[in-house]
Protein backbone atom coordinates (compact mmCIF):
# COMPACT_ATOMS: atom_id res chain seq x y z
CA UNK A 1 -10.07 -7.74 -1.48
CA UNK A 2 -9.61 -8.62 2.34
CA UNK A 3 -6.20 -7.34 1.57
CA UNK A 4 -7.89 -3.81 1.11
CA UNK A 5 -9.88 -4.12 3.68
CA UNK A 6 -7.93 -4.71 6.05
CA UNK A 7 -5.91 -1.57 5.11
CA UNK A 8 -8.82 0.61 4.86
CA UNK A 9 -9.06 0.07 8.61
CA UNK A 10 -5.21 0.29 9.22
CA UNK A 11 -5.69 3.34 7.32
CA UNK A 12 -8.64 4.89 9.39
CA UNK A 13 -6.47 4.91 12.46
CA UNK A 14 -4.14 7.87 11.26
CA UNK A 15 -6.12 9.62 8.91
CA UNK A 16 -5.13 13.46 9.90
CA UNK A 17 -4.79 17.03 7.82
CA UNK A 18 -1.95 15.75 5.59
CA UNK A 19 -3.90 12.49 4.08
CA UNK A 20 -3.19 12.97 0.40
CA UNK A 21 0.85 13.27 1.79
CA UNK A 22 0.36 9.98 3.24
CA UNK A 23 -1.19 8.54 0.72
CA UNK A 24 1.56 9.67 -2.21
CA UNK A 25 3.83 8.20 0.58
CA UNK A 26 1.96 4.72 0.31
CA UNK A 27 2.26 5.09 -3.43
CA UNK A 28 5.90 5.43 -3.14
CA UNK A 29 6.04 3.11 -0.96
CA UNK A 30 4.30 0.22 -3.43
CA UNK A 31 5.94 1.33 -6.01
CA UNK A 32 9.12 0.64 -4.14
CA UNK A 33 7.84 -2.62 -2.31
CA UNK A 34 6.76 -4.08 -6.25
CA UNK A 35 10.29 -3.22 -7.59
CA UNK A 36 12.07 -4.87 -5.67
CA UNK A 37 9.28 -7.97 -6.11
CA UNK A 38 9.90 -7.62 -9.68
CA UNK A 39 13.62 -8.24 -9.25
CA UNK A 40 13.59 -11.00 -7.20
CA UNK A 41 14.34 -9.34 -3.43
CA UNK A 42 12.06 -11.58 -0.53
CA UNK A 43 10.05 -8.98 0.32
CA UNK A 44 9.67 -10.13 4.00
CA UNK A 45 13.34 -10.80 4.79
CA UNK A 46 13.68 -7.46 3.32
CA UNK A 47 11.71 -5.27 5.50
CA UNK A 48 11.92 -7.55 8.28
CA UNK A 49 8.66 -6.62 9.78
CA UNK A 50 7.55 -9.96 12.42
CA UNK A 51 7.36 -7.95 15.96
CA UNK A 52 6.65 -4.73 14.64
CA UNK A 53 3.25 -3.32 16.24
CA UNK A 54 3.40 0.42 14.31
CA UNK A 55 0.52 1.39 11.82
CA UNK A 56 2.95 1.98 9.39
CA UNK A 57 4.88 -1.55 9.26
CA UNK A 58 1.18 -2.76 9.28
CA UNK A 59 0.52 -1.09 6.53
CA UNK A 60 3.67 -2.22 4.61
CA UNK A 61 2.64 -6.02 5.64
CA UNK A 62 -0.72 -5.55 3.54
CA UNK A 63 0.86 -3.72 0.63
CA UNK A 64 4.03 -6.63 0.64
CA UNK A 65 0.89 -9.30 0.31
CA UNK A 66 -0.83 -7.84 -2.28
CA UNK A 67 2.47 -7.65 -4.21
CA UNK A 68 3.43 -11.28 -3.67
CA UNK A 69 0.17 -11.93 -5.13
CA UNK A 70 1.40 -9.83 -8.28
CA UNK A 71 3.53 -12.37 -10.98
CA UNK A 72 6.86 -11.15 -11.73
CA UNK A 73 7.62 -10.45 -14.97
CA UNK A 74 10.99 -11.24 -17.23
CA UNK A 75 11.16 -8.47 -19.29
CA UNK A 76 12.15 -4.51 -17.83
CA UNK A 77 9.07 -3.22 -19.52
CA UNK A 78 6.54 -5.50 -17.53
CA UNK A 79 8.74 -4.85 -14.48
CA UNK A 80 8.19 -1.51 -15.14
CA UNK A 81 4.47 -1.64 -15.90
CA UNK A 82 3.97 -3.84 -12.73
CA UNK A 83 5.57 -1.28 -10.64
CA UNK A 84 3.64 1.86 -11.89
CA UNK A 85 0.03 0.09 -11.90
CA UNK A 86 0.70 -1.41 -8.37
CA UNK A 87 1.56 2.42 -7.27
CA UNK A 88 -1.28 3.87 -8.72
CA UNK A 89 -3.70 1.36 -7.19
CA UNK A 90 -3.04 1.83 -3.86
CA UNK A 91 -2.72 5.40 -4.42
CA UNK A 92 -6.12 4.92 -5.76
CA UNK A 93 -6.68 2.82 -2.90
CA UNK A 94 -6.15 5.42 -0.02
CA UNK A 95 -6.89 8.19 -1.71
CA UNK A 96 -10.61 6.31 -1.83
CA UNK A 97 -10.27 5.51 1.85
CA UNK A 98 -9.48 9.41 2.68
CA UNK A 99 -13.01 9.71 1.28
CA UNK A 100 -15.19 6.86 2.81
CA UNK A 101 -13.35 8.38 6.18
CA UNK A 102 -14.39 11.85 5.55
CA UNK A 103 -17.64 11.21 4.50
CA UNK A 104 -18.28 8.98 7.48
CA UNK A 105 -17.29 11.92 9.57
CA UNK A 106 -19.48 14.39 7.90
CA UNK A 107 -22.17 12.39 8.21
CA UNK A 108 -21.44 12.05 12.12
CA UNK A 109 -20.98 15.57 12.52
């Protein structure tokens, strides 16, 4: 949950006109990030991401914690089921936060 959080207000900071792009971006992106979890690949030697001060590789920190928090399954059909349900939840995810953040700025305006 803190994980979520904490990307909810990662997320705030670039909310902009193309915010259902970016968030079927971050489901790619998990989707991506849990496949390569599923099949062994250290997620953080992977993407390399210690220094890195962008939104984006801040971002890809809290999605590559949630998935190491994910088990790893043996056979391709729980890889595969891993992979799709960790996509769709932070699709889920932003797609949510797109609409916290536009309602808080409705109710601003």
């Amino acid at each position: 949950m803190k994980l979520r959080i904490l990307f909810l207000l990662l997320f705030s900071q670039v909310v902009d006109a193309n915010q259902v792009d970016h968030c079927k971006l971050i489901a790619e992106s998990a989707g991506m990030i849990m496949q390569l979890r599923q099949f062994g690949v250290d997620l953080n030697t992977a993407f390399n991401l210690k220094g890195e001060l962008s939104n984006n590789a801040k971002n890809l920190e809290v999605i590559i914690a949630d998935a190491e928090s994910k088990p790893v399954y043996a056979a391709n059909l729980g890889k595969q089921k891993a992979e799709e349900e960790f996509s769709a939840e932070w699709e889920k995810l932003c797609l949510q936060s797109v609409e916290f953040l536009n309602d808080a700025v409705d109710l601003t305006s």
